[in-house]
PDB file of N, CA and C in Angstrom:
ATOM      1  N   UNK A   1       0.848  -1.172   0.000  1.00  0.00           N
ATOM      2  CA  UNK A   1       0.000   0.000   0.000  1.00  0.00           C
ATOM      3  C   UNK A   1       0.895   1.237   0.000  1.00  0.00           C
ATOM      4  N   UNK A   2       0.693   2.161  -0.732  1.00  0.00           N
ATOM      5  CA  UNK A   2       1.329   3.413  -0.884  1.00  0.00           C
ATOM      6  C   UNK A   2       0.950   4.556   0.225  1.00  0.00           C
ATOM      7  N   UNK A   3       1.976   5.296   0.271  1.00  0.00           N
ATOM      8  CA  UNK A   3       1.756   6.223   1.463  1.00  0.00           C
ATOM      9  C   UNK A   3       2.263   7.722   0.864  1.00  0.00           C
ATOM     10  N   UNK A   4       1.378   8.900   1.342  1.00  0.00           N
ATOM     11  CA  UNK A   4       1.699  10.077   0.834  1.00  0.00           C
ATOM     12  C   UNK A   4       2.106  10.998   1.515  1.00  0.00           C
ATOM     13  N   UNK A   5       2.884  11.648   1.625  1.00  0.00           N
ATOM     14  CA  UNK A   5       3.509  12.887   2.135  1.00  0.00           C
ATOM     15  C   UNK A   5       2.614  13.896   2.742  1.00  0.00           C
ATOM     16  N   UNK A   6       2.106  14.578   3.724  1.00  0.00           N
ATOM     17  CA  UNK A   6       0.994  15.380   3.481  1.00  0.00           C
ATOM     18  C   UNK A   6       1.552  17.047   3.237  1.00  0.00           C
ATOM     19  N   UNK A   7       2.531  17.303   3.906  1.00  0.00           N
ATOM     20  CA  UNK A   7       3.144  18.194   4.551  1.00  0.00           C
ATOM     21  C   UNK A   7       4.038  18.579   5.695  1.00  0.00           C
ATOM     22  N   UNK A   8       4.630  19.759   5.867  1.00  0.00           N
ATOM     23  CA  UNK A   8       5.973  19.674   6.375  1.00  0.00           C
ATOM     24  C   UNK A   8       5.131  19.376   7.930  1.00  0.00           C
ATOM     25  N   UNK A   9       5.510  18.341   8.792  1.00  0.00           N
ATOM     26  CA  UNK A   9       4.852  18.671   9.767  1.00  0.00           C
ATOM     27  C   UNK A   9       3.899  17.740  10.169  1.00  0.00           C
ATOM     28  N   UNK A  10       3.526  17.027   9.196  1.00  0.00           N
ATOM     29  CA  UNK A  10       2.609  16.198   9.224  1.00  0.00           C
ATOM     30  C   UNK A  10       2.658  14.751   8.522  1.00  0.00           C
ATOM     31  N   UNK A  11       2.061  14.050   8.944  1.00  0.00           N
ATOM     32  CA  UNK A  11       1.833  12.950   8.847  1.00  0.00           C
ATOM     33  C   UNK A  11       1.838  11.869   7.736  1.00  0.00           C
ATOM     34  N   UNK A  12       2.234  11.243   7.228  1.00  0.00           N
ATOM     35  CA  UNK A  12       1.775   9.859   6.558  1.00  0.00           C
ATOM     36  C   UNK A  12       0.396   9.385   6.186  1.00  0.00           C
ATOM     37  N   UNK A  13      -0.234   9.651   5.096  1.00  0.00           N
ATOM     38  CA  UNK A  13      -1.474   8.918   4.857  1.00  0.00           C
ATOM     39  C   UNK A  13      -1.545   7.658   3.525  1.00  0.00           C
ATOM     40  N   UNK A  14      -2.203   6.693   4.711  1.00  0.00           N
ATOM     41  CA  UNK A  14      -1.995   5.748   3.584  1.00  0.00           C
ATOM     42  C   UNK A  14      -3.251   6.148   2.204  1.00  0.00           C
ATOM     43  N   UNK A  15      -2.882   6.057   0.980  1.00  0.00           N
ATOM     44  CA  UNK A  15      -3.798   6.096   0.029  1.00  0.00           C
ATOM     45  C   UNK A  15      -4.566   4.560   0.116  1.00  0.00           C
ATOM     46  N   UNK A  16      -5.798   4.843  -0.290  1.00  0.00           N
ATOM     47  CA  UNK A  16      -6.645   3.632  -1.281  1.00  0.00           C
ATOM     48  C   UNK A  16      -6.243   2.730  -1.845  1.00  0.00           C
ATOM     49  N   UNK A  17      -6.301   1.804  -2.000  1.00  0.00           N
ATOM     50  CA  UNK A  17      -5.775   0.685  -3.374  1.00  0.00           C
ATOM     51  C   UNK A  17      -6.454   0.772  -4.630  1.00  0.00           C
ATOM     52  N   UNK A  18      -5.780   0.621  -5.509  1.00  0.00           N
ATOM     53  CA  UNK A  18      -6.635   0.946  -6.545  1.00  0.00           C
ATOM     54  C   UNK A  18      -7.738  -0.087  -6.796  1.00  0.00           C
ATOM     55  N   UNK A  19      -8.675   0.555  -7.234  1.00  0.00           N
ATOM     56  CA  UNK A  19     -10.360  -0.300  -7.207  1.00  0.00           C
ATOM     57  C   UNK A  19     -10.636   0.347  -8.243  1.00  0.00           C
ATOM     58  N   UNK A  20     -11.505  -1.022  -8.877  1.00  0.00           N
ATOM     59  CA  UNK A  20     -12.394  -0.809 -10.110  1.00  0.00           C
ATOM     60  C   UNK A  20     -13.969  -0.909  -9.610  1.00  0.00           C
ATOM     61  N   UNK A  21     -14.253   0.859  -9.363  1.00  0.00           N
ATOM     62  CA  UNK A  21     -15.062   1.242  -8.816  1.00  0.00           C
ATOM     63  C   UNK A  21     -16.528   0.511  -9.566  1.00  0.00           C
ATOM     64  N   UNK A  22     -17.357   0.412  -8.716  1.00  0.00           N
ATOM     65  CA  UNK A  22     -18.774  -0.202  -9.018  1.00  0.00           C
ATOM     66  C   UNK A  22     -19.721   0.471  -7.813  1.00  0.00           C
ATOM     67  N   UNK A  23     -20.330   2.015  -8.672  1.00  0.00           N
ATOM     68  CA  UNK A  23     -21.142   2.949  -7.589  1.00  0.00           C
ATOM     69  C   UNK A  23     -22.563   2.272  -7.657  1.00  0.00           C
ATOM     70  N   UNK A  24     -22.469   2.324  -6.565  1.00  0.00           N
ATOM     71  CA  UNK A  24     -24.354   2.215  -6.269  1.00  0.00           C
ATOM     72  C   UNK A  24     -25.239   3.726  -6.191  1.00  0.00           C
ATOM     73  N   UNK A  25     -26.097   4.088  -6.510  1.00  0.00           N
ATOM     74  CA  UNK A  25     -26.418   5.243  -6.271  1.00  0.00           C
ATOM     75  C   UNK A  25     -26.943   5.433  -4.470  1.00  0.00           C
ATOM     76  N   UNK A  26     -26.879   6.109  -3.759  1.00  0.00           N
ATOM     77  CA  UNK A  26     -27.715   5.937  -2.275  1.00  0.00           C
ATOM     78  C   UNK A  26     -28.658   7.359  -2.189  1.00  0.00           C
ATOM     79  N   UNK A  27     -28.676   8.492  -2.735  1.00  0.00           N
ATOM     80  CA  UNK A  27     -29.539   9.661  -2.494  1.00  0.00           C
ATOM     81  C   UNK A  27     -29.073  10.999  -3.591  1.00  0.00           C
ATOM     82  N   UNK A  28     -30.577  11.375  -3.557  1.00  0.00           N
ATOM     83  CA  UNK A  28     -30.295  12.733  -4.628  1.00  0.00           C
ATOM     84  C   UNK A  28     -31.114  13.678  -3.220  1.00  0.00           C
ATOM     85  N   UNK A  29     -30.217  14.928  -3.509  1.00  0.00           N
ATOM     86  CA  UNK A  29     -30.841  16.108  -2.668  1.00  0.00           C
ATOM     87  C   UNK A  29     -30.893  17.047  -3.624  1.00  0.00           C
ATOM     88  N   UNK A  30     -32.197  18.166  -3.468  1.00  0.00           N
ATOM     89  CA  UNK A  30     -32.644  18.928  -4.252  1.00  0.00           C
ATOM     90  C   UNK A  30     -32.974  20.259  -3.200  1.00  0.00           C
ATOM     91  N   UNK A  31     -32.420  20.935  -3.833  1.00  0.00           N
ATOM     92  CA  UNK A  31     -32.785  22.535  -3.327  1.00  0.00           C
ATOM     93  C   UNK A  31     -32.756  24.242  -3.675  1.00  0.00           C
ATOM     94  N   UNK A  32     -33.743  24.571  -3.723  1.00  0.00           N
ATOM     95  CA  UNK A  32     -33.794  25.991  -4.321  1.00  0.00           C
ATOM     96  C   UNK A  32     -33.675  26.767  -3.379  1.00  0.00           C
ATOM     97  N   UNK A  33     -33.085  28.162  -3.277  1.00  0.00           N
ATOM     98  CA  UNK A  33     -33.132  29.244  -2.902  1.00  0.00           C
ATOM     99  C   UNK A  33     -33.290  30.545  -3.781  1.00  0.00           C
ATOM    100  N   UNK A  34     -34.276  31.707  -3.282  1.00  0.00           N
ATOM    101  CA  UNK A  34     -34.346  32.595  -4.130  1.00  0.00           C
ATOM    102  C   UNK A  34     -34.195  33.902  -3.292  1.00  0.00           C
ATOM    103  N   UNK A  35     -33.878  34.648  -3.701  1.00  0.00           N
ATOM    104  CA  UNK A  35     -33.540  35.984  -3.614  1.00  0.00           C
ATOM    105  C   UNK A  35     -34.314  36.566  -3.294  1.00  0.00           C
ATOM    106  N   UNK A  36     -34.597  37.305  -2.209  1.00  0.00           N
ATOM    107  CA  UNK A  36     -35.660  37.915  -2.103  1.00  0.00           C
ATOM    108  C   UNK A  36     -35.702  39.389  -2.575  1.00  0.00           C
ATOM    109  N   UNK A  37     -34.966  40.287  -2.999  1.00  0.00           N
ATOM    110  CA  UNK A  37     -34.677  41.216  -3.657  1.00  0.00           C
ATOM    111  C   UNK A  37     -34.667  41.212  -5.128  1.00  0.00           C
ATOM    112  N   UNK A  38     -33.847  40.317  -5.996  1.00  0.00           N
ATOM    113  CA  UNK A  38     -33.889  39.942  -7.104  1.00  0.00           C
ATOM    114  C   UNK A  38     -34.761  38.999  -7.959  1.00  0.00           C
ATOM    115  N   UNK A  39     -35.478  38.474  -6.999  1.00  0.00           N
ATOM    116  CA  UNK A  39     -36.653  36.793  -7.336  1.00  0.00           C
ATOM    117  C   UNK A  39     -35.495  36.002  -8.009  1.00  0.00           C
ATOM    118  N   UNK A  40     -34.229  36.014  -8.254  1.00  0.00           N
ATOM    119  CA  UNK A  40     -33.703  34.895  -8.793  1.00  0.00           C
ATOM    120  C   UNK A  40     -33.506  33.700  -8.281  1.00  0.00           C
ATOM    121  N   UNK A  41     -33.825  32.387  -8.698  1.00  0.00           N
ATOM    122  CA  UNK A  41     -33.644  31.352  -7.860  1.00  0.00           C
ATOM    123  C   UNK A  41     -32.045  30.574  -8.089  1.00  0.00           C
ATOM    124  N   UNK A  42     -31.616  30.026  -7.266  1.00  0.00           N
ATOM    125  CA  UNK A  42     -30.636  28.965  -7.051  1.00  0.00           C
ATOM    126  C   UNK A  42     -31.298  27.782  -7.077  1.00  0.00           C
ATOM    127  N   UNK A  43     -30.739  27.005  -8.864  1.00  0.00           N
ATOM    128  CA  UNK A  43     -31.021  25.678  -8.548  1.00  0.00           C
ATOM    129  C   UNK A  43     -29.943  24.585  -8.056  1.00  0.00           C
ATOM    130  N   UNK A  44     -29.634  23.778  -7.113  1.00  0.00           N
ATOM    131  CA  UNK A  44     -28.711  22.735  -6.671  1.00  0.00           C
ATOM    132  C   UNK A  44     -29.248  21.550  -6.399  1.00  0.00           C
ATOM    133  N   UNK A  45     -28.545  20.825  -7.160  1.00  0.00           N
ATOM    134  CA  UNK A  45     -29.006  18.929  -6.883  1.00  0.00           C
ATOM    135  C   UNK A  45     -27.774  18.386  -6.421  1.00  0.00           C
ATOM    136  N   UNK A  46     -27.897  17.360  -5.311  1.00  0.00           N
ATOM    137  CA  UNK A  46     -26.243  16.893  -5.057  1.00  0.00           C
ATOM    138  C   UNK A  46     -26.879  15.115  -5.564  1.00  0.00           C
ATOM    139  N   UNK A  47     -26.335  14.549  -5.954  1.00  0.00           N
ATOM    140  CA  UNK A  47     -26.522  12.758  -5.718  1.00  0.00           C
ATOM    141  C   UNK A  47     -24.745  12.363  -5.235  1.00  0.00           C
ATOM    142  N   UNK A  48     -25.530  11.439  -4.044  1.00  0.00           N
ATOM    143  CA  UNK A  48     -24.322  10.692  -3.256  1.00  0.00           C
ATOM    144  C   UNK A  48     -24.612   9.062  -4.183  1.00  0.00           C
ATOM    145  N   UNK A  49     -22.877   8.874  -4.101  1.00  0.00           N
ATOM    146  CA  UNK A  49     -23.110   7.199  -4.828  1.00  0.00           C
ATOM    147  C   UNK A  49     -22.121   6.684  -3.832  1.00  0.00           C
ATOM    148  N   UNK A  50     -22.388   5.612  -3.609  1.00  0.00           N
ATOM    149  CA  UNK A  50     -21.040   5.184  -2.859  1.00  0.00           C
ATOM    150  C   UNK A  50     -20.615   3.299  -3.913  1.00  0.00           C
ATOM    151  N   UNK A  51     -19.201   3.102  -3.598  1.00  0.00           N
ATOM    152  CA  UNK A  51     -18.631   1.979  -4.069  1.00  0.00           C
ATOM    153  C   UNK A  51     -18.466   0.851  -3.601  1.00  0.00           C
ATOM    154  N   UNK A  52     -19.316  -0.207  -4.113  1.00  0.00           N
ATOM    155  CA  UNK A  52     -19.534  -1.627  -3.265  1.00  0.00           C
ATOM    156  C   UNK A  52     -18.408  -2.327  -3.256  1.00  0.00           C
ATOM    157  N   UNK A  53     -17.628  -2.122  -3.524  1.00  0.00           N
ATOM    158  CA  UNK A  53     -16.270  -2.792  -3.407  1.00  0.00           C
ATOM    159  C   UNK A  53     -15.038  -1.767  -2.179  1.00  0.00           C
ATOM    160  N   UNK A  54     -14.931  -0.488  -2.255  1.00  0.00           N
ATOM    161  CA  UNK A  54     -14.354  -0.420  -1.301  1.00  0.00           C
ATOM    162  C   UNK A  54     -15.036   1.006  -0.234  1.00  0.00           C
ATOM    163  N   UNK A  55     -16.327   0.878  -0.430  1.00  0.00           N
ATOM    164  CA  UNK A  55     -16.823   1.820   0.002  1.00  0.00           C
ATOM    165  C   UNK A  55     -16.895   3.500   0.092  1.00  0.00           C
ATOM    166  N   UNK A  56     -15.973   3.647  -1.222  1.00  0.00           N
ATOM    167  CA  UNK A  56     -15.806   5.240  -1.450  1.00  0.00           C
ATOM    168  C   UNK A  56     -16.903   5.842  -1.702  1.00  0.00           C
ATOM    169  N   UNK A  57     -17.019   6.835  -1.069  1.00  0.00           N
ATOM    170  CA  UNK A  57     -18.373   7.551  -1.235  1.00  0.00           C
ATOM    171  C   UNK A  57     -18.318   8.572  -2.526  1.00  0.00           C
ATOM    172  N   UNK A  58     -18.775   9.373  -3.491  1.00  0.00           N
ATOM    173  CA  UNK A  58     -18.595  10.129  -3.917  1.00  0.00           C
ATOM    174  C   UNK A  58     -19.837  10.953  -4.484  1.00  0.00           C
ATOM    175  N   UNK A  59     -19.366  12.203  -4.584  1.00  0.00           N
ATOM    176  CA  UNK A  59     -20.743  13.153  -4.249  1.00  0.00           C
ATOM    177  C   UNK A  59     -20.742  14.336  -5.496  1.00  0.00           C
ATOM    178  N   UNK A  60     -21.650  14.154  -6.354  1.00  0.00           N
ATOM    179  CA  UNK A  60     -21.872  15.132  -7.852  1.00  0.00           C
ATOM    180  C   UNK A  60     -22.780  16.210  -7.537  1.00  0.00           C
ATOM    181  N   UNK A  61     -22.455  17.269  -7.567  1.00  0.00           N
ATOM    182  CA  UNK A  61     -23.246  18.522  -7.661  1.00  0.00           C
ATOM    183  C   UNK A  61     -23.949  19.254  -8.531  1.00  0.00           C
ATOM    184  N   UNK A  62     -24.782  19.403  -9.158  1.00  0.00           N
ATOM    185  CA  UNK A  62     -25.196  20.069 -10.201  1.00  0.00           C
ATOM    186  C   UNK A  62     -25.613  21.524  -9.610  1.00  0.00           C
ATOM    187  N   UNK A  63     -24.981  23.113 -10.175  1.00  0.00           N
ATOM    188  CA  UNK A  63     -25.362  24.093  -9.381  1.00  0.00           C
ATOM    189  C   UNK A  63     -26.057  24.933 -10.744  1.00  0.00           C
ATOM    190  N   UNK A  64     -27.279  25.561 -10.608  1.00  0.00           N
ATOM    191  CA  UNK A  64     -27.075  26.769 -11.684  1.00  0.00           C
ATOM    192  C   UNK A  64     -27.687  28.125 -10.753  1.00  0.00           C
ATOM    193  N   UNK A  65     -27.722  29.096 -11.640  1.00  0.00           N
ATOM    194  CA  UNK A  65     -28.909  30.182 -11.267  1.00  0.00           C
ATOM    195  C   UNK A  65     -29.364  30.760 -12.448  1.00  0.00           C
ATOM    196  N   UNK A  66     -31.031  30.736 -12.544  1.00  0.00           N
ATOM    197  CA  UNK A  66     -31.708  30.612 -13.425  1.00  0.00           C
ATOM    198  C   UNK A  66     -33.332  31.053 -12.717  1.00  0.00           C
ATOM    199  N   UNK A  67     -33.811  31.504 -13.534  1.00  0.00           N
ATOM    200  CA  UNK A  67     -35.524  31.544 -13.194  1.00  0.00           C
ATOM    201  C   UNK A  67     -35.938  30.319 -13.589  1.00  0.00           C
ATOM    202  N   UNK A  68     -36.105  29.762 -14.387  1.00  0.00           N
ATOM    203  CA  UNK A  68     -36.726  28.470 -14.875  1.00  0.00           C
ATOM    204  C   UNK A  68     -36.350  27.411 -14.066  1.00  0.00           C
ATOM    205  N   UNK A  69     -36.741  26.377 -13.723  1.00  0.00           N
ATOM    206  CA  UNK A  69     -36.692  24.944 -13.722  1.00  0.00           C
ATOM    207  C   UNK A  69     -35.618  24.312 -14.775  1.00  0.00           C
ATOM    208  N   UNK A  70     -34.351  23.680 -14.385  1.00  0.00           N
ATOM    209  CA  UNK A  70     -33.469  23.225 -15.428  1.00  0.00           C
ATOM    210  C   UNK A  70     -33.721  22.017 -15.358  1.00  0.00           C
ATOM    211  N   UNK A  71     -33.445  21.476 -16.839  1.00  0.00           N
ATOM    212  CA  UNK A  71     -33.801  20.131 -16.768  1.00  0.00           C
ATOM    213  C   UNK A  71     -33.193  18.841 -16.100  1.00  0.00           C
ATOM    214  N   UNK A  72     -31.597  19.318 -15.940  1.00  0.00           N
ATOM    215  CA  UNK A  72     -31.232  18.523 -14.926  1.00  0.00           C
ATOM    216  C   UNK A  72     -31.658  18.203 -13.238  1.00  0.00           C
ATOM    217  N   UNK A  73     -32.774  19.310 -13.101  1.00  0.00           N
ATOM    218  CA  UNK A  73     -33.276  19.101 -11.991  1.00  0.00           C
ATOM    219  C   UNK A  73     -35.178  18.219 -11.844  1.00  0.00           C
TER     220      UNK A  73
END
């Protein structure tokens, strides 16, 4: 297993092994905020997936700002 340098001062971290990731999806979060001065809204979607083989979690954001409804949401 490989180990990385972090900084002067600090510590040893072991890295991951390499894995041939296989995500499961586990949750999408959805949320608007709007402006109350401007009416513009904030659209943000996050989906968490995590990896059945070594359990890495990893987390996609989709951000815009827009009046409309985007279709990625």
């Amino acid at each position: 297993m490989k180990t990385e340098r972090l900084g002067k001062g600090q510590r040893f971290r072991r890295g991951h092994r390499r894995c041939f990731h296989r995500y499961e999806h586990l949750e999408t979060k959805k949320q608007v905020f709007e402006d109350e001065e401007s009416g513009i809204k904030s659209w943000r979607r996050v989906d968490l997936f995590y990896c059945q083989r070594c359990l890495w979690i990893k987390e996609r954001v989709f951000k815009t700002i827009s009046q409309n409804e985007p279709d990625w949401y």
